[in-house]
N, C-alpha and C. Protein backbone atom coordinates (compact mmCIF):
# COMPACT_ATOMS: atom_id res chain seq x y z
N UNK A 1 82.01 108.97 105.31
CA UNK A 1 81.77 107.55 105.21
C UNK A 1 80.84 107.13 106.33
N UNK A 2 80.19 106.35 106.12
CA UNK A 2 79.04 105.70 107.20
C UNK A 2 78.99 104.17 107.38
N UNK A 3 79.57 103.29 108.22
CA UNK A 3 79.03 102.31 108.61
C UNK A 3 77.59 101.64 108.11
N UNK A 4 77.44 100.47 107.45
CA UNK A 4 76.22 99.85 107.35
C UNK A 4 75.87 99.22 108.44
N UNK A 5 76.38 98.72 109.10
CA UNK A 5 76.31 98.12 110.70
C UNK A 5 76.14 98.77 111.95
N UNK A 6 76.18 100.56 111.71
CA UNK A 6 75.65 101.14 112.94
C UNK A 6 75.37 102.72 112.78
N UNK A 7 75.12 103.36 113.95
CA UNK A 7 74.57 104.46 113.67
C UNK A 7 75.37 105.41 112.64
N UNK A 8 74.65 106.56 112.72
CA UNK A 8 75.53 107.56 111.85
C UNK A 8 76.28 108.05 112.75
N UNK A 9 77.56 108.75 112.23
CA UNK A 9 78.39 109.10 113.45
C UNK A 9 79.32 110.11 112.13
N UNK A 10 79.43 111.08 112.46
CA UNK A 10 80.24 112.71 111.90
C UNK A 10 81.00 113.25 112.86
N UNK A 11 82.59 113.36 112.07
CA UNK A 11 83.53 114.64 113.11
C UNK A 11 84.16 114.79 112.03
N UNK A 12 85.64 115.66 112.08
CA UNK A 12 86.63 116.00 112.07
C UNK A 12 87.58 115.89 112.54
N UNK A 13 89.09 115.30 112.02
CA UNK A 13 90.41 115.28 113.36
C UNK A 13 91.54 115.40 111.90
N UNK A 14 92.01 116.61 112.48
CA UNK A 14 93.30 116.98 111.65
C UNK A 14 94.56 115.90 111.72
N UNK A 15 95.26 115.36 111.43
CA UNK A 15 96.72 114.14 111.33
C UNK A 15 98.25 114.65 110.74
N UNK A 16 98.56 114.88 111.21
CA UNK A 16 100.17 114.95 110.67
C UNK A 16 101.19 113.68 111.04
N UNK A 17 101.32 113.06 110.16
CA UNK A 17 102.29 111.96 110.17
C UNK A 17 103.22 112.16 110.03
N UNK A 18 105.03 111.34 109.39
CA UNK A 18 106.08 111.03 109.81
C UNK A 18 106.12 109.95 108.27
N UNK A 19 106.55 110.15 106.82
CA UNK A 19 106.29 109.04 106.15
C UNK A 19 107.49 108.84 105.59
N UNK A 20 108.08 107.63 105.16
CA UNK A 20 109.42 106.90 104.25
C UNK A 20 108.83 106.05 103.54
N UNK A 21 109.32 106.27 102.65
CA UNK A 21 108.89 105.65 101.31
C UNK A 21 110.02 105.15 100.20
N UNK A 22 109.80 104.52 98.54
CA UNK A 22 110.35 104.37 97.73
C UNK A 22 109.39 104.10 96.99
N UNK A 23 110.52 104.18 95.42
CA UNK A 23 109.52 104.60 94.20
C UNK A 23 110.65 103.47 93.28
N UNK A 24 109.98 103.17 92.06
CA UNK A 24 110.77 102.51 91.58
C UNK A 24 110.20 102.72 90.18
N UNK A 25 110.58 102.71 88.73
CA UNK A 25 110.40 103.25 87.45
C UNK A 25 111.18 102.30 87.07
N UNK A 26 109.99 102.10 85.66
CA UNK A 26 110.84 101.22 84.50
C UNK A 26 110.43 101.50 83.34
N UNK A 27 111.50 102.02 82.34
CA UNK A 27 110.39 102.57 81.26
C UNK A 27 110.71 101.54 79.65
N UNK A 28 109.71 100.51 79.65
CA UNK A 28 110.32 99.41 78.45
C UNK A 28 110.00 100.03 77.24
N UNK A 29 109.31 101.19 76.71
CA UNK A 29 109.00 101.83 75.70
C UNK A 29 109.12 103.35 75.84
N UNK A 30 110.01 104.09 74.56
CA UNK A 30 110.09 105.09 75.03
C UNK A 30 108.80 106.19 75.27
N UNK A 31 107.66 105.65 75.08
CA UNK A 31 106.53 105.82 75.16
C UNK A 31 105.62 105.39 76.46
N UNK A 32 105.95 104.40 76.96
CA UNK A 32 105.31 103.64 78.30
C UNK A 32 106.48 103.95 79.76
N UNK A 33 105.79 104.54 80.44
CA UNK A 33 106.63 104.44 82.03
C UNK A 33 105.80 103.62 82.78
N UNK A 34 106.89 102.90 83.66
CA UNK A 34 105.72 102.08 84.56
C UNK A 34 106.17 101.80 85.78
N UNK A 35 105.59 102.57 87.05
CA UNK A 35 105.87 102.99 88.18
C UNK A 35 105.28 102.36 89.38
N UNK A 36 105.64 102.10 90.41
CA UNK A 36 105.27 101.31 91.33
C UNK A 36 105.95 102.07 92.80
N UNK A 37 105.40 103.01 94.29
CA UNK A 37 105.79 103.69 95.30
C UNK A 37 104.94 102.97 96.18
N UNK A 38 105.72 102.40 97.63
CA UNK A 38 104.98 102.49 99.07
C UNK A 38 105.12 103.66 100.14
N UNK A 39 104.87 103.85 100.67
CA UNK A 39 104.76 105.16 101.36
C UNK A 39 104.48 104.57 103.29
N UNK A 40 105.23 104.45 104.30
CA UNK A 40 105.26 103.98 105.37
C UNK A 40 105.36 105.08 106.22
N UNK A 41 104.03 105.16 107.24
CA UNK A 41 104.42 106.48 108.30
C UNK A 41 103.34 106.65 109.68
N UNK A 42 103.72 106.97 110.14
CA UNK A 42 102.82 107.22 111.81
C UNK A 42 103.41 109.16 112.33
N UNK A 43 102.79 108.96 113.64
CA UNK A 43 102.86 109.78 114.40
C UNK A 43 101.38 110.87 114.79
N UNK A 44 100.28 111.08 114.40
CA UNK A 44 99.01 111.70 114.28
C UNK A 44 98.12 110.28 114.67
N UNK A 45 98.37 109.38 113.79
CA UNK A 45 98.06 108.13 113.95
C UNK A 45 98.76 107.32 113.69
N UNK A 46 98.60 105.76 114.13
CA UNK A 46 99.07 104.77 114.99
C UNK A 46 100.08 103.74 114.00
N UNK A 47 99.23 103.90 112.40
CA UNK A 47 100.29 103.53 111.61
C UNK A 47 99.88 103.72 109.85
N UNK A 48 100.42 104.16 109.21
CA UNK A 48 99.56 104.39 108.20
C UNK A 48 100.34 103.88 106.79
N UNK A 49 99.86 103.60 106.05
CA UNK A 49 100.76 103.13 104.55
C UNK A 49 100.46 103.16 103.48
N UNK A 50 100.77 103.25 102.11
CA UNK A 50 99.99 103.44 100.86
C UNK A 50 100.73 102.83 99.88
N UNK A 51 100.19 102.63 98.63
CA UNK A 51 100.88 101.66 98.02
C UNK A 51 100.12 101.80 96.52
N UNK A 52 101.16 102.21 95.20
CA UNK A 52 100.15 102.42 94.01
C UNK A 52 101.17 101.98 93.00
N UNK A 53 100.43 101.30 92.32
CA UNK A 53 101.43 101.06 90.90
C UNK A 53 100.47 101.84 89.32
N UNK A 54 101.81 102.15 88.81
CA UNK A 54 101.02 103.06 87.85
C UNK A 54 101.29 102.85 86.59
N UNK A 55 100.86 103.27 85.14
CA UNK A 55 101.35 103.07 83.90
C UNK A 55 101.10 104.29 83.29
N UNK A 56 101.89 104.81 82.57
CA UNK A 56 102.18 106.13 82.26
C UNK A 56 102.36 105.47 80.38
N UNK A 57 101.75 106.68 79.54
CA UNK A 57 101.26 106.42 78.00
C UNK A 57 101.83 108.15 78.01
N UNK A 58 103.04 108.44 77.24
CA UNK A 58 102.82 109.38 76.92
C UNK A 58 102.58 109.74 75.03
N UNK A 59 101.95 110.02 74.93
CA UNK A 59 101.05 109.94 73.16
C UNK A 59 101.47 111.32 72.12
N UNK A 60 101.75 112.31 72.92
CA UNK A 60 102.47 113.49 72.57
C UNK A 60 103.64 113.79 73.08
N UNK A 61 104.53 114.71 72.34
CA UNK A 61 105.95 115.09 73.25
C UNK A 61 105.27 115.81 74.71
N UNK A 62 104.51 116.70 74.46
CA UNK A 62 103.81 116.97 76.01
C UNK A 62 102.55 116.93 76.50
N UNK A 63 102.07 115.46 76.15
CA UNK A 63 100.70 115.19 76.78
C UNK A 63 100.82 113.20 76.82
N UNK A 64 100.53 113.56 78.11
CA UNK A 64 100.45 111.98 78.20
C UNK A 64 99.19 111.42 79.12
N UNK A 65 98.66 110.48 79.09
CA UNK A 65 97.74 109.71 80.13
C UNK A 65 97.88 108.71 81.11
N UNK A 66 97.84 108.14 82.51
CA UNK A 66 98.17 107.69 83.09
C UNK A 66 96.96 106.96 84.10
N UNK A 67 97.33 105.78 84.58
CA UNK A 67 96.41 105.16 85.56
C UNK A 67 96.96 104.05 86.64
N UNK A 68 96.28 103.49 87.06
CA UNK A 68 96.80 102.37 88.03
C UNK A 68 95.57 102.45 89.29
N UNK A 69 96.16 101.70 90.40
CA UNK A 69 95.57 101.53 91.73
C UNK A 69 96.30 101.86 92.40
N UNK A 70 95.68 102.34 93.36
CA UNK A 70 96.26 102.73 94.81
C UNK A 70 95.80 102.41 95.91
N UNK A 71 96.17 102.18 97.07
CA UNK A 71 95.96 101.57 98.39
C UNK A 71 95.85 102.39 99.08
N UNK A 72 95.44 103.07 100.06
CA UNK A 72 95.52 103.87 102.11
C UNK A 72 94.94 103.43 102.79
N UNK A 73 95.96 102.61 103.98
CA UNK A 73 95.19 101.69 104.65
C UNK A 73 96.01 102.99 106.12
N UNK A 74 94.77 103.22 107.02
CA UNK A 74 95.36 104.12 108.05
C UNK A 74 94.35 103.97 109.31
N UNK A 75 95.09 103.43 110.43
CA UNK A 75 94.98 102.95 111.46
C UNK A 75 94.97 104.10 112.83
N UNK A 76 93.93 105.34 112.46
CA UNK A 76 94.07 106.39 113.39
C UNK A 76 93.30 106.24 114.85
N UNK A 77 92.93 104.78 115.20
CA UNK A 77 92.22 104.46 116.93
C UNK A 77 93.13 105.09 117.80
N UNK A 78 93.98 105.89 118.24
CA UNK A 78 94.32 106.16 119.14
C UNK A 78 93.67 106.39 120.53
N UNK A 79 93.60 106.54 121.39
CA UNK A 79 92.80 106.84 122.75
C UNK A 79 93.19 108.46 122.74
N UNK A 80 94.33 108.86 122.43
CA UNK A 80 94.26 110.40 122.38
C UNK A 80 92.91 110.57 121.31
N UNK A 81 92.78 110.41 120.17
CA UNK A 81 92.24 111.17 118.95
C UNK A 81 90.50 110.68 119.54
N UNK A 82 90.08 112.45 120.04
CA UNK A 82 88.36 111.61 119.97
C UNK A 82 87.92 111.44 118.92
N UNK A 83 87.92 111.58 117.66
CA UNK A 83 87.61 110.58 116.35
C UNK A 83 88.55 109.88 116.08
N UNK A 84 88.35 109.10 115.78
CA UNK A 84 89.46 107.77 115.41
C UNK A 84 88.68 107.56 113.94
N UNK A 85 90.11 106.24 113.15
CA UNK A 85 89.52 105.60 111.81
C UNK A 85 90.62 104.60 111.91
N UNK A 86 89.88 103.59 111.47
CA UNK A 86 90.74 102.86 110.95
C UNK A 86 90.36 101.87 109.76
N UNK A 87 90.83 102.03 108.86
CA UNK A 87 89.95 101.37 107.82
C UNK A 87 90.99 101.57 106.71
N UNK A 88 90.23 101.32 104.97
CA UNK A 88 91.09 100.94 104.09
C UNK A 88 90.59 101.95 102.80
N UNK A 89 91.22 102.81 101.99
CA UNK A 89 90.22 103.33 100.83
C UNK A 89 91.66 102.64 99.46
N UNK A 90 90.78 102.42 98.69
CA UNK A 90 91.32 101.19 97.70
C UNK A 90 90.76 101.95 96.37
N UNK A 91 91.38 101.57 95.35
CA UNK A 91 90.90 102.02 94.23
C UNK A 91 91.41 102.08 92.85
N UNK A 92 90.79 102.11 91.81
CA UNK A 92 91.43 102.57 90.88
C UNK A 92 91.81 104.19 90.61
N UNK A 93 92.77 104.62 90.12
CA UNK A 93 93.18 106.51 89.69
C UNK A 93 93.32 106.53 87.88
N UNK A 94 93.13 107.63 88.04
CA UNK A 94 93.74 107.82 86.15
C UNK A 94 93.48 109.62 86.62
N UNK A 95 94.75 109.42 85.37
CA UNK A 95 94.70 111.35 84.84
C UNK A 95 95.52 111.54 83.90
N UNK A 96 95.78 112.99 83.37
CA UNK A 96 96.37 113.47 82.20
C UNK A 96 97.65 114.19 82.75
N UNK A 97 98.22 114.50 82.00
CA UNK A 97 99.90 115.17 82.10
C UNK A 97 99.82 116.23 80.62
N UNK A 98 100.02 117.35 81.00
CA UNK A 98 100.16 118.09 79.65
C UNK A 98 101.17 119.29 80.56
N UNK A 99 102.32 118.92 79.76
CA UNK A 99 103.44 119.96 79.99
C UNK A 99 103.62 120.99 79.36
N UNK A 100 104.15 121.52 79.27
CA UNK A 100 104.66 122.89 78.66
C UNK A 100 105.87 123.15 78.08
């Protein structure tokens, strides 16, 4: 990722965090699941969290499709870490499920 507001700037810094979370499922069709997890954690960096709600289509007994948004907002400025980040990656996800 690169800043529009300043130079270019490249590293690497490995993170191991510390995370607690919950998940929560509701399925109003035996066909539709619909899922919603936050994810809360530090320790590598300073505080970190994530957050996605999802909708699950399954269309076959073992193939289904799925999507939603997801959040990672992670706050790694530490004064230990000589690369730091702190910033937000946001988005939409989708994918497939084919079981066996």
């Amino acid at each position: 990722m690169e800043p529009s507001n300043s130079a270019h700037v490249e590293g690497s810094r490995n993170l191991v965090d510390v995370f607690i979370g919950n998940r929560a499922k509701v399925r109003p069709h035996p066909a539709v699941t619909i899922s919603g997890k936050y994810k809360v954690g530090g320790g590598g960096s300073e505080f970190t969290w994530t957050a996605e709600g999802l909708v699950d289509f399954r269309f076959r007994k073992n193939m289904s499709t799925w999507g939603g948004y997801r959040v990672l907002d992670m706050d790694a400025n530490k004064s230990s870490n000589t690369i730091g980040f702190n910033g937000q990656m946001r988005g939409l996800i989708f994918g497939m499920t084919i079981d066996k």
